[in-house]
Protein backbone atom coordinates (compact mmCIF):
# COMPACT_ATOMS: atom_id res chain seq x y z
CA UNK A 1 -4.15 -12.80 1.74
CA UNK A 2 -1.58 -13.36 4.31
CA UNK A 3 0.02 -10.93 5.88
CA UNK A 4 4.04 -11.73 4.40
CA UNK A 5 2.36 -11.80 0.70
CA UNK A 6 0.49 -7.91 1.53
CA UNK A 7 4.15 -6.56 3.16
CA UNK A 8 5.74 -7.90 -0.25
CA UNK A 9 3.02 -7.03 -2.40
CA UNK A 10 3.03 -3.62 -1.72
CA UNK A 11 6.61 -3.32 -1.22
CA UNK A 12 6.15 -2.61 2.22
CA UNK A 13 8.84 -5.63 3.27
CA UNK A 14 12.31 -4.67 4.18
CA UNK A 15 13.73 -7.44 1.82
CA UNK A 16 12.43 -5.53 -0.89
CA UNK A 17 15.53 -2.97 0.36
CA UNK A 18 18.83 -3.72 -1.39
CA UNK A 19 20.85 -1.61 1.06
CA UNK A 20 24.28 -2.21 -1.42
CA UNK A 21 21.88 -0.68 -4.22
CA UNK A 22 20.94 2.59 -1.60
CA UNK A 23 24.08 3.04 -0.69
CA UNK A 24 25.68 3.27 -4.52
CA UNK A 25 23.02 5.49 -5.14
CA UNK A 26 23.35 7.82 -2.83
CA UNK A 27 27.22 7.50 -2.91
CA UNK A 28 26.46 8.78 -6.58
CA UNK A 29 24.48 11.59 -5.46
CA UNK A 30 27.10 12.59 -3.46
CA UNK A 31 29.77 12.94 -5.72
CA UNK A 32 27.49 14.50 -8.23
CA UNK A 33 26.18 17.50 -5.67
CA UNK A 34 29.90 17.98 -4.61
CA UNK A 35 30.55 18.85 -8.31
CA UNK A 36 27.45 21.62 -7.95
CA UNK A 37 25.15 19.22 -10.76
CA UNK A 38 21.63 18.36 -10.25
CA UNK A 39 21.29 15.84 -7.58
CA UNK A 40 18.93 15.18 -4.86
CA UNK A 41 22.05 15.61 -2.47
CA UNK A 42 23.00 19.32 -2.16
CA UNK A 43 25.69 18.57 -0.06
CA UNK A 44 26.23 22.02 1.35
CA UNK A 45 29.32 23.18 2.15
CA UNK A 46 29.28 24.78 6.33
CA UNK A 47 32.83 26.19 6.23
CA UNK A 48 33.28 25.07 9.48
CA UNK A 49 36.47 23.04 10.20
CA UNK A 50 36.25 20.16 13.20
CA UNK A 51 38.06 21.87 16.52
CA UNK A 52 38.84 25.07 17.35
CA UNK A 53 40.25 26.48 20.47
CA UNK A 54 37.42 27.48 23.35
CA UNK A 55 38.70 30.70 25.14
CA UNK A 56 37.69 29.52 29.73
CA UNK A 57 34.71 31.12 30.63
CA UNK A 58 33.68 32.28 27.11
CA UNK A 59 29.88 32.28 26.43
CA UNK A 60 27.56 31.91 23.84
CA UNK A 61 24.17 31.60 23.38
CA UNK A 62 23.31 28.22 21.14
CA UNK A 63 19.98 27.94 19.34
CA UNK A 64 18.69 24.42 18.17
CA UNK A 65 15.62 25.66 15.52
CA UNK A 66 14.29 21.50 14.94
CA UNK A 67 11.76 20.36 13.20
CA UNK A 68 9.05 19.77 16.46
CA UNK A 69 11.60 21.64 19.08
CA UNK A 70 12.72 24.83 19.97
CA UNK A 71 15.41 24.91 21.74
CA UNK A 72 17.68 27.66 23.53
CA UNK A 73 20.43 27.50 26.16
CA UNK A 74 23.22 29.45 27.26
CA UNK A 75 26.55 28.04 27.27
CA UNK A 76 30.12 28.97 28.66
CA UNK A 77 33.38 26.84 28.84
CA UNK A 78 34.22 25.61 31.95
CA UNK A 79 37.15 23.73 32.63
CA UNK A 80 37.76 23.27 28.83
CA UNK A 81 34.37 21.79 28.41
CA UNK A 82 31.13 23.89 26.84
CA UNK A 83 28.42 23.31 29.56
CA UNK A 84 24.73 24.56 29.49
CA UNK A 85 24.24 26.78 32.12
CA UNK A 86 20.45 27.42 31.32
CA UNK A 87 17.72 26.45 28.63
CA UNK A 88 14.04 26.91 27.68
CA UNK A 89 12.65 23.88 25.82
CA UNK A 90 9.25 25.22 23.30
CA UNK A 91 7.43 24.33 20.32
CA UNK A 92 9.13 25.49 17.38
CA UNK A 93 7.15 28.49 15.26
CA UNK A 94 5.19 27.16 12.18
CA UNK A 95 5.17 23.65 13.60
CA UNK A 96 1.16 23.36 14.33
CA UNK A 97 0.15 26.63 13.30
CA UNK A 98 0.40 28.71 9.79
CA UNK A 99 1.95 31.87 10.22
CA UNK A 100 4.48 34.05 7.08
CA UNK A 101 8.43 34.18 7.41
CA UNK A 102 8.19 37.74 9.43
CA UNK A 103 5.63 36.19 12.60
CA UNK A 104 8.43 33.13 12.58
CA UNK A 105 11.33 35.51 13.37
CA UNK A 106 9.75 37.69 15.02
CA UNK A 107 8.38 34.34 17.52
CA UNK A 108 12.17 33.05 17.54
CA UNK A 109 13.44 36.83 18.65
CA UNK A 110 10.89 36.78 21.15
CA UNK A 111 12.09 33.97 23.02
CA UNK A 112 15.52 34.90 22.72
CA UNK A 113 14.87 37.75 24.88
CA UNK A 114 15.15 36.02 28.01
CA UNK A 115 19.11 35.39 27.06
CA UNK A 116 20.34 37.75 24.12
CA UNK A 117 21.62 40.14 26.01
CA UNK A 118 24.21 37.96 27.76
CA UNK A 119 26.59 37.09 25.42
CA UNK A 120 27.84 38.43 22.48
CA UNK A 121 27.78 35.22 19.94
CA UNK A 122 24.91 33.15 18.84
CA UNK A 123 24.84 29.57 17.05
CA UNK A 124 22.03 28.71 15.70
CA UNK A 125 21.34 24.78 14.38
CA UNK A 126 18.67 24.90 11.70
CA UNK A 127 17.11 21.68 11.07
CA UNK A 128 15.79 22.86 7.46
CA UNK A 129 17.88 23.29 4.15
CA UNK A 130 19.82 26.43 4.55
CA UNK A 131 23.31 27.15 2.27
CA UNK A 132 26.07 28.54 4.50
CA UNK A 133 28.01 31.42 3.56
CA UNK A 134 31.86 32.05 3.97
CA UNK A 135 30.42 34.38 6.65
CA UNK A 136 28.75 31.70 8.38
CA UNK A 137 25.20 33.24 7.66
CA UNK A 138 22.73 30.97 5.90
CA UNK A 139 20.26 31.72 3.23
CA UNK A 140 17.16 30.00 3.47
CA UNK A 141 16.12 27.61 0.95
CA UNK A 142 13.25 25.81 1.95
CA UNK A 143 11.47 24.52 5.48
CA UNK A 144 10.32 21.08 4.98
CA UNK A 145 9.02 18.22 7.65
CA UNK A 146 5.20 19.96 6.87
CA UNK A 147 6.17 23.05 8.54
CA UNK A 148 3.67 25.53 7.92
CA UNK A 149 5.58 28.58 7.07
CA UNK A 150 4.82 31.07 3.72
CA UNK A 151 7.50 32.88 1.84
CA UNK A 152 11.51 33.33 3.09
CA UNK A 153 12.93 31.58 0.55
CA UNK A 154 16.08 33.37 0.11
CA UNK A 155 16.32 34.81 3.16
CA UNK A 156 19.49 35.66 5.55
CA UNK A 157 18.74 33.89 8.68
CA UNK A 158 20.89 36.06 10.86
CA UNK A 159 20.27 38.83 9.37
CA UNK A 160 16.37 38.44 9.93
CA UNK A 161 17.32 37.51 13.24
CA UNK A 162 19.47 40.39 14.06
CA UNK A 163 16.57 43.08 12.50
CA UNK A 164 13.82 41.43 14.64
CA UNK A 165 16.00 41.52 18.14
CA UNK A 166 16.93 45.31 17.22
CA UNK A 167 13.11 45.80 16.94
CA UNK A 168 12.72 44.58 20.20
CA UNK A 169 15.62 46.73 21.73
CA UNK A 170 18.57 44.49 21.25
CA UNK A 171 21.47 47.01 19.80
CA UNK A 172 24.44 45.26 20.95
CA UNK A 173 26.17 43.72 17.81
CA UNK A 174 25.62 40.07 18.06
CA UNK A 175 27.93 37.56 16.12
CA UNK A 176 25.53 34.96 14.49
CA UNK A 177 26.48 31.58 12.85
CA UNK A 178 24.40 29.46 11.12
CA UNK A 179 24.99 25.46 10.65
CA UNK A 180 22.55 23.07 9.93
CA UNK A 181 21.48 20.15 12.63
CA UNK A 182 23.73 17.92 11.31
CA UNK A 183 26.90 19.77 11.04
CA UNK A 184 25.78 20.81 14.85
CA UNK A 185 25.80 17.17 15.98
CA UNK A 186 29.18 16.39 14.28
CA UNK A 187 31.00 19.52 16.24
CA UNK A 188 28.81 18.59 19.67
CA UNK A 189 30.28 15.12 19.64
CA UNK A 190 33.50 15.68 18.42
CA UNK A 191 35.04 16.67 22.12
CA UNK A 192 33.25 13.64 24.21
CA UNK A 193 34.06 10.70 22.56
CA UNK A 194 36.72 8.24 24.36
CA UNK A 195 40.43 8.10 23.15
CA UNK A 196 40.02 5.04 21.68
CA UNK A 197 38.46 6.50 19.06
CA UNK A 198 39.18 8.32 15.97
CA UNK A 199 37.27 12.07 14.94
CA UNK A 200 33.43 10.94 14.48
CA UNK A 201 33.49 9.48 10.69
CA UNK A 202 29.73 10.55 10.64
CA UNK A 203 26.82 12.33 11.96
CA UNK A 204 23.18 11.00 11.66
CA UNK A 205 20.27 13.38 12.80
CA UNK A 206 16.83 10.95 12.91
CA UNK A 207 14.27 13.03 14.68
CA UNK A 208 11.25 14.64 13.28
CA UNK A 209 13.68 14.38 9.83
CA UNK A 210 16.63 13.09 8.74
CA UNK A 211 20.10 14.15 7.79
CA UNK A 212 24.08 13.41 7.99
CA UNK A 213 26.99 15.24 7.90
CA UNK A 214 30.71 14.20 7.28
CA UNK A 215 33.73 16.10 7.01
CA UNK A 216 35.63 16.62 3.58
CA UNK A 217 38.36 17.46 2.11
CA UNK A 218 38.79 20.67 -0.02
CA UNK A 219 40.39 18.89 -3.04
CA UNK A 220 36.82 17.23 -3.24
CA UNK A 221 34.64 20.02 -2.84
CA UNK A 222 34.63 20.51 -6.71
CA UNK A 223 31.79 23.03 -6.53
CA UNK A 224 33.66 25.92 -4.35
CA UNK A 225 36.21 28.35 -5.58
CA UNK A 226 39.82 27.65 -4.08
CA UNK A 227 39.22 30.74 -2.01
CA UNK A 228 36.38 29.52 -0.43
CA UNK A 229 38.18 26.41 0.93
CA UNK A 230 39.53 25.51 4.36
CA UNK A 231 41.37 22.72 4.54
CA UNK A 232 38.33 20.49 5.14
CA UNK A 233 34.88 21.59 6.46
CA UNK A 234 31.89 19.64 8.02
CA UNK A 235 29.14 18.67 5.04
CA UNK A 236 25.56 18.67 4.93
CA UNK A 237 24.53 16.08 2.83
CA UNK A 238 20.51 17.04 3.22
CA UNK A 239 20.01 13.05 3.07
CA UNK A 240 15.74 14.06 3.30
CA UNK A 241 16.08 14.67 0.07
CA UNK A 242 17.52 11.73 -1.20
CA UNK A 243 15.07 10.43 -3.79
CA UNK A 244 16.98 6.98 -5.26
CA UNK A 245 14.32 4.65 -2.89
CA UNK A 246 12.50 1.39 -3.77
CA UNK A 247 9.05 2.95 -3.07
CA UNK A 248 6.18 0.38 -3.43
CA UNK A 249 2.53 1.55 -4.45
CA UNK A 250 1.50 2.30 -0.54
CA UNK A 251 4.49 4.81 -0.18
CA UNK A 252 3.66 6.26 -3.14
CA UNK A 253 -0.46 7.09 -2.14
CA UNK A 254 0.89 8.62 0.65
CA UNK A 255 3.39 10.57 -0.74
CA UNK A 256 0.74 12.42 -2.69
CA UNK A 257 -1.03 13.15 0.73
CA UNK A 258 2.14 15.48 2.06
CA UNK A 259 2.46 19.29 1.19
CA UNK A 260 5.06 18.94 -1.53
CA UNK A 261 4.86 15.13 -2.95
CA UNK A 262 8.81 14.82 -4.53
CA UNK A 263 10.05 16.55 -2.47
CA UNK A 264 12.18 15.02 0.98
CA UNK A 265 11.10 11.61 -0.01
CA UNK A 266 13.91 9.90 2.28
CA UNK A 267 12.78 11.43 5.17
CA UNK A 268 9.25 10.84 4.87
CA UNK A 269 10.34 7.25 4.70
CA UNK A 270 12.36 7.67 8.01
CA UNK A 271 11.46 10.62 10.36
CA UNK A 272 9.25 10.43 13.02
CA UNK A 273 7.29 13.38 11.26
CA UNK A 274 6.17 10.76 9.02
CA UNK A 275 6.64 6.84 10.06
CA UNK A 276 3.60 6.67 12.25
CA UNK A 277 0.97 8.29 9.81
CA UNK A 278 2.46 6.02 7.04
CA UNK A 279 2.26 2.83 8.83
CA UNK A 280 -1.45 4.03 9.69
CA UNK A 281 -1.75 4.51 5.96
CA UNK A 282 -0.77 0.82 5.25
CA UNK A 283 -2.89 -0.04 7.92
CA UNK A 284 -6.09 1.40 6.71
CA UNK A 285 -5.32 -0.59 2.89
CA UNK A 286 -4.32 -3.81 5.20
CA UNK A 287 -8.00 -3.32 6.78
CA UNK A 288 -8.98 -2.78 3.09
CA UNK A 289 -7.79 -5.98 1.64
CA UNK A 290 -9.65 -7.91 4.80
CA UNK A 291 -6.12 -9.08 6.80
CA UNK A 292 -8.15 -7.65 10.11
CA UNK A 293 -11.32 -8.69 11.75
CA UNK A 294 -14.46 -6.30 11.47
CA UNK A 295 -14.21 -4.75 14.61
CA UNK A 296 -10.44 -3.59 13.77
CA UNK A 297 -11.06 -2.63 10.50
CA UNK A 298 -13.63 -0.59 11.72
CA UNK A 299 -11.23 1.05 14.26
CA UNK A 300 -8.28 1.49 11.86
CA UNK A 301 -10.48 3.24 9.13
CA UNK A 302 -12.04 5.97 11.83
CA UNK A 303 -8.52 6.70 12.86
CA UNK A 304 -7.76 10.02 12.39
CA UNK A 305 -3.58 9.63 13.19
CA UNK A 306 -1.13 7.58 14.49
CA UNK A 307 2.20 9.15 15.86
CA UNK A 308 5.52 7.90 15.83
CA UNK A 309 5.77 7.88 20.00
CA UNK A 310 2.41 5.68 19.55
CA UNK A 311 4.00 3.68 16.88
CA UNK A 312 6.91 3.15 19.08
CA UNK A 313 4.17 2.24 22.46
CA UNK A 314 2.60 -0.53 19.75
CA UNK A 315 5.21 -2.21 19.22
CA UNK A 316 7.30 -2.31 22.93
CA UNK A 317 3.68 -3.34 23.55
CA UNK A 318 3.25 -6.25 20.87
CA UNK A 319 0.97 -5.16 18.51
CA UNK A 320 -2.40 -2.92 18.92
CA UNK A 321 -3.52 0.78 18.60
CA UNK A 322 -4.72 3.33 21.49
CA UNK A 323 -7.63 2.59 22.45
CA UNK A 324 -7.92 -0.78 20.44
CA UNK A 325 -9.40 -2.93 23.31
CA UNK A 326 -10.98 -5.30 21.11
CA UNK A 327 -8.42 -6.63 18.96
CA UNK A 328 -7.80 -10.55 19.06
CA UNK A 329 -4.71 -11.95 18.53
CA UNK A 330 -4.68 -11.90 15.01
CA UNK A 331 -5.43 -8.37 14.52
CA UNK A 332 -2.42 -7.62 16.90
CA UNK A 333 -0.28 -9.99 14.59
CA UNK A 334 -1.15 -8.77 11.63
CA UNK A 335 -0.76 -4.35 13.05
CA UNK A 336 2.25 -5.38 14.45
CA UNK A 337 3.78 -7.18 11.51
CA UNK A 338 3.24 -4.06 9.39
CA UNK A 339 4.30 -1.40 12.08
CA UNK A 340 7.27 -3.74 12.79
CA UNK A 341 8.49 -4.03 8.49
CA UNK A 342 8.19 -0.27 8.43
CA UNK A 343 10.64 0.79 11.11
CA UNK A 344 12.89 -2.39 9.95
CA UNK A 345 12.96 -0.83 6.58
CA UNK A 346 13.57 2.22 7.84
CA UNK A 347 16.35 1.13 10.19
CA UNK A 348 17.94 -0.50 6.53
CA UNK A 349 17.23 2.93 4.76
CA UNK A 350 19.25 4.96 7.17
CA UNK A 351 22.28 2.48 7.62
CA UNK A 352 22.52 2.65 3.75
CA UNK A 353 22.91 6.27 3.66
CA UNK A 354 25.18 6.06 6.66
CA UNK A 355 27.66 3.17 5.09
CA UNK A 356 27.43 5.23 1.97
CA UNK A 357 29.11 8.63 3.91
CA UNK A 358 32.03 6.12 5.67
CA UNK A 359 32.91 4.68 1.98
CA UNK A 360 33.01 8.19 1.16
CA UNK A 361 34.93 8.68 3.75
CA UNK A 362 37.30 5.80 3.78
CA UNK A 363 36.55 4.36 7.22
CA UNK A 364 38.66 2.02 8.95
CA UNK A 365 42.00 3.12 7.13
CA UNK A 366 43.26 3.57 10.93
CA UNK A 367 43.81 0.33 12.25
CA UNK A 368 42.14 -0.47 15.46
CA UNK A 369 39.99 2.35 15.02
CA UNK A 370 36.41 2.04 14.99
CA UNK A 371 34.46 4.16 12.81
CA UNK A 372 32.43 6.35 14.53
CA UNK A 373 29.25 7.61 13.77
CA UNK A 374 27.25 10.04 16.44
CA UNK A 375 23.43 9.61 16.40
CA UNK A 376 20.85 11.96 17.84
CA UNK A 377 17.64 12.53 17.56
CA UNK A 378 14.03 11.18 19.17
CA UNK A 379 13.47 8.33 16.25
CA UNK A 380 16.85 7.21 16.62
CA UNK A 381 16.74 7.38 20.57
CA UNK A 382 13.33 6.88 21.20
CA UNK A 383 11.38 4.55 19.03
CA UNK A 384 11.65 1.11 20.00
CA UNK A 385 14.23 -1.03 18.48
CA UNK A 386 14.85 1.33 15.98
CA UNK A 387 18.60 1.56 17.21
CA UNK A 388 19.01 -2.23 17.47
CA UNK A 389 17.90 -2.73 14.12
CA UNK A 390 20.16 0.61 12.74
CA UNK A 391 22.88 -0.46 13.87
CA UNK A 392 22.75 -4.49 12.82
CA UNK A 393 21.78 -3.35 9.55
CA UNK A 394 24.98 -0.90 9.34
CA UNK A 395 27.56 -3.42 9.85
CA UNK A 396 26.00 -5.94 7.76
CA UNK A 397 25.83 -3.36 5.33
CA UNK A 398 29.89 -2.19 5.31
CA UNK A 399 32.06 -4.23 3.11
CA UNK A 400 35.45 -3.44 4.46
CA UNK A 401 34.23 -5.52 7.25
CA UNK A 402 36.00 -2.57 9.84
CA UNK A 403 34.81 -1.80 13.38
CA UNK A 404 31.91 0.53 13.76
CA UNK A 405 31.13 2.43 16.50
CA UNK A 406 27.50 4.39 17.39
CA UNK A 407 27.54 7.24 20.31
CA UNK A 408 25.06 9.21 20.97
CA UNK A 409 25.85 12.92 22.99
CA UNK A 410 22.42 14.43 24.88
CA UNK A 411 22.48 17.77 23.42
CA UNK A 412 24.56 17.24 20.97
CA UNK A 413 22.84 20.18 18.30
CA UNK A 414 23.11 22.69 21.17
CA UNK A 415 26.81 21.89 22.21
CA UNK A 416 27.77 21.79 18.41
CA UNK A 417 25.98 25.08 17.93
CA UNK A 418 27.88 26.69 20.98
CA UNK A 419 31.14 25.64 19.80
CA UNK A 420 30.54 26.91 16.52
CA UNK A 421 29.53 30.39 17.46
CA UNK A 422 32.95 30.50 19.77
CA UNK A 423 35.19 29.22 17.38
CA UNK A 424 34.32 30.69 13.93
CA UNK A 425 36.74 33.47 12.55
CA UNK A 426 39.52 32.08 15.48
């Protein structure tokens, strides 16, 4: 078998990828989970509005809960601009190790400590499905990207937060307002993006998972009561959960080895939780059908993982594994040629969702404006050409045939967090 005919086969090629057909699906979805029906979408609702007015030298202590990453740093507005003063980097709780909903507040109060007490708001970015409340608190629905955590469903993140810090001493009243990651990187990159540019159209979060955000108009938020509605507010679309995918029989197997098989099944076609175990998934069935020598057959089937950073080394470096120091030049071909169709597809999964949120949007009604879309996240920044190949795929993918513009902001989730917590209720 040669190596095209297994990619195509197995639905593994990115031709197999209709990225007109994505994006009408998940343009349906949309407009189905703003009306408050059953769709993979739930296009949750932040009630955060783009700007607000930063009060010099304000502080506030932004939180940036991801899916690998924990991240905390204290901000204050200095000449008009929110700048980090200091941050801790850490594993986030529940990532590696199993622990209940209590040990992973608890954990996040903990390293709060450090800063809590020196300001009186707190934004936190959650990188898991939480539903926002007029009050800017967010109930817990469900952790996903394999985190280990039992049990919380339901729960008032802020509130949880606020019991465990007064446990630990913390009495001061603390302000505390929840947004998801996406919403996050929409607000941090709404202040730093040149004048030649209209309000980002878009914001695309491709890291350990994946998600965009978009802001809305209230007429189209069919789901909220009018009293619920600002004027327009920054939407989570939870894109992981998207579930309209051409899925060939290899995604499927290893769907079925996750925690929760139908559940997030775009991002376990896109995140870097995911990419580099399922290309080593196709790997070991390419090994299977005899497309690699012995000796790499042998080394793919002992493999116990392969992560996306590796993924990302393989191909910058042409083809191989770690460690793979016998591999002839076929074997290299034939491992890079799958690695390389996964992260293309992936590339023309995520520009599909993407061009479906600027049709929703109407991009490129502002002439001479590019649309703008703000990317962060270590897949998106980090694995090799996956950028190149987003971003060709994205304006090949846009009928209006309107300029497109992709920014990233470092920090982007912490900033956005920050301006949240000192602009809600002003």
């Amino acid at each position: 078998m040669r190596t095209d005919d297994f990619l195509y086969q197995y639905g593994i090629h990115p031709d197999n990828v209709s990225q007109r057909a994505v994006t009408a699906a998940f343009s349906a979805d949309m407009s189905t989970g703003l009306s408050g029906l059953p769709s993979s979408l739930k296009m949750l609702p932040s009630f955060l509005s783009p700007g607000g007015d930063l009060m010099e030298g304000e502080t506030a202590l932004a939180v940036d809960v991801g899916g690998t990453a924990l991240k905390i740093a204290l901000t204050q507005v200095i000449g008009g601009t929110i700048e980090i003063i200091t941050s801790d980097v850490s594993p986030v709780p529940g990532h590696m190790e199993e622990m209940t909903i209590e040990t992973f507040f608890a954990q996040l109060a903990e390293r709060l400590l450090p800063f809590i007490r020196q300001c009186s708001r707190v934004g936190i970015s959650f990188a898991h499905a939480v539903a926002i409340a007029p009050d800017w608190d967010g109930r817990l629905i469900s952790f996903s990207k394999e985190m280990k955590i039992s049990g919380g469903e339901g729960l008032s993140i802020g509130r949880a937060l606020s019991d465990q810090l007064q446990m630990a001493g913390v009495t001061a009243p603390k302000k505390f307002v929840v947004l998801n990651d996406a919403t996050a990187v929409y607000l941090g990159g709404l202040t730093y993006l040149p004048e030649t540019c209209q309000a980002p159209t878009a914001a695309l979060v491709l890291g350990t998972g994946i998600n965009i955000s978009y802001v809305e108009t209230a007429e189209r938020i069919f789901k909220l009561p009018g009293t619920c509605r600002p004027a327009a507010m920054v939407i989570n679309t939870e894109a992981g959960g998207f579930d309209k995918l051409p899925l060939g029989s290899i995604d499927s197997a290893f769907l079925q080895t996750t925690d929760v098989p139908t559940s997030h099944v775009f991002e376990k076609l896109t995140g870097g939780r995911y990419l580099g175990p399922l290309v080593l998934f196709a790997l070991k069935k390419a090994a299977e059908e005899g497309l690699l020598s012995k000796t790499a057959a042998s080394s793919i089937r002992k493999a116990a993982q392969l992560t996306t950073p590796e993924l990302s080394a393989l191909l910058e470096k042409g083809g191989g594994l770690p460690n793979g120091k016998f591999l002839d030049d076929n074997d290299k071909a034939v491992i890079r040629a799958v690695a390389e169709a996964y992260v293309s597809r992936a590339a023309k999964l995520a520009a599909a969702a993407v061009a479906a949120v600027l049709d929703q949007t109407r991009a490129g009604e502002i002439a001479d404006r590019p649309a703008v879309v703000i990317a962060e996240g270590s897949t998106f920044l980090k694995l090799y050409s996956f950028r190149q190949k987003f971003e060709t795929a994205l304006k090949e993918n846009c009928l209006g045939g309107y300029p497109i513009s992709v920014f990233t902001r470092e920090n982007a989730a912490i900033l956005g967090a920050a301006q949240a917590a000192m602009t809600a209720e002003k």
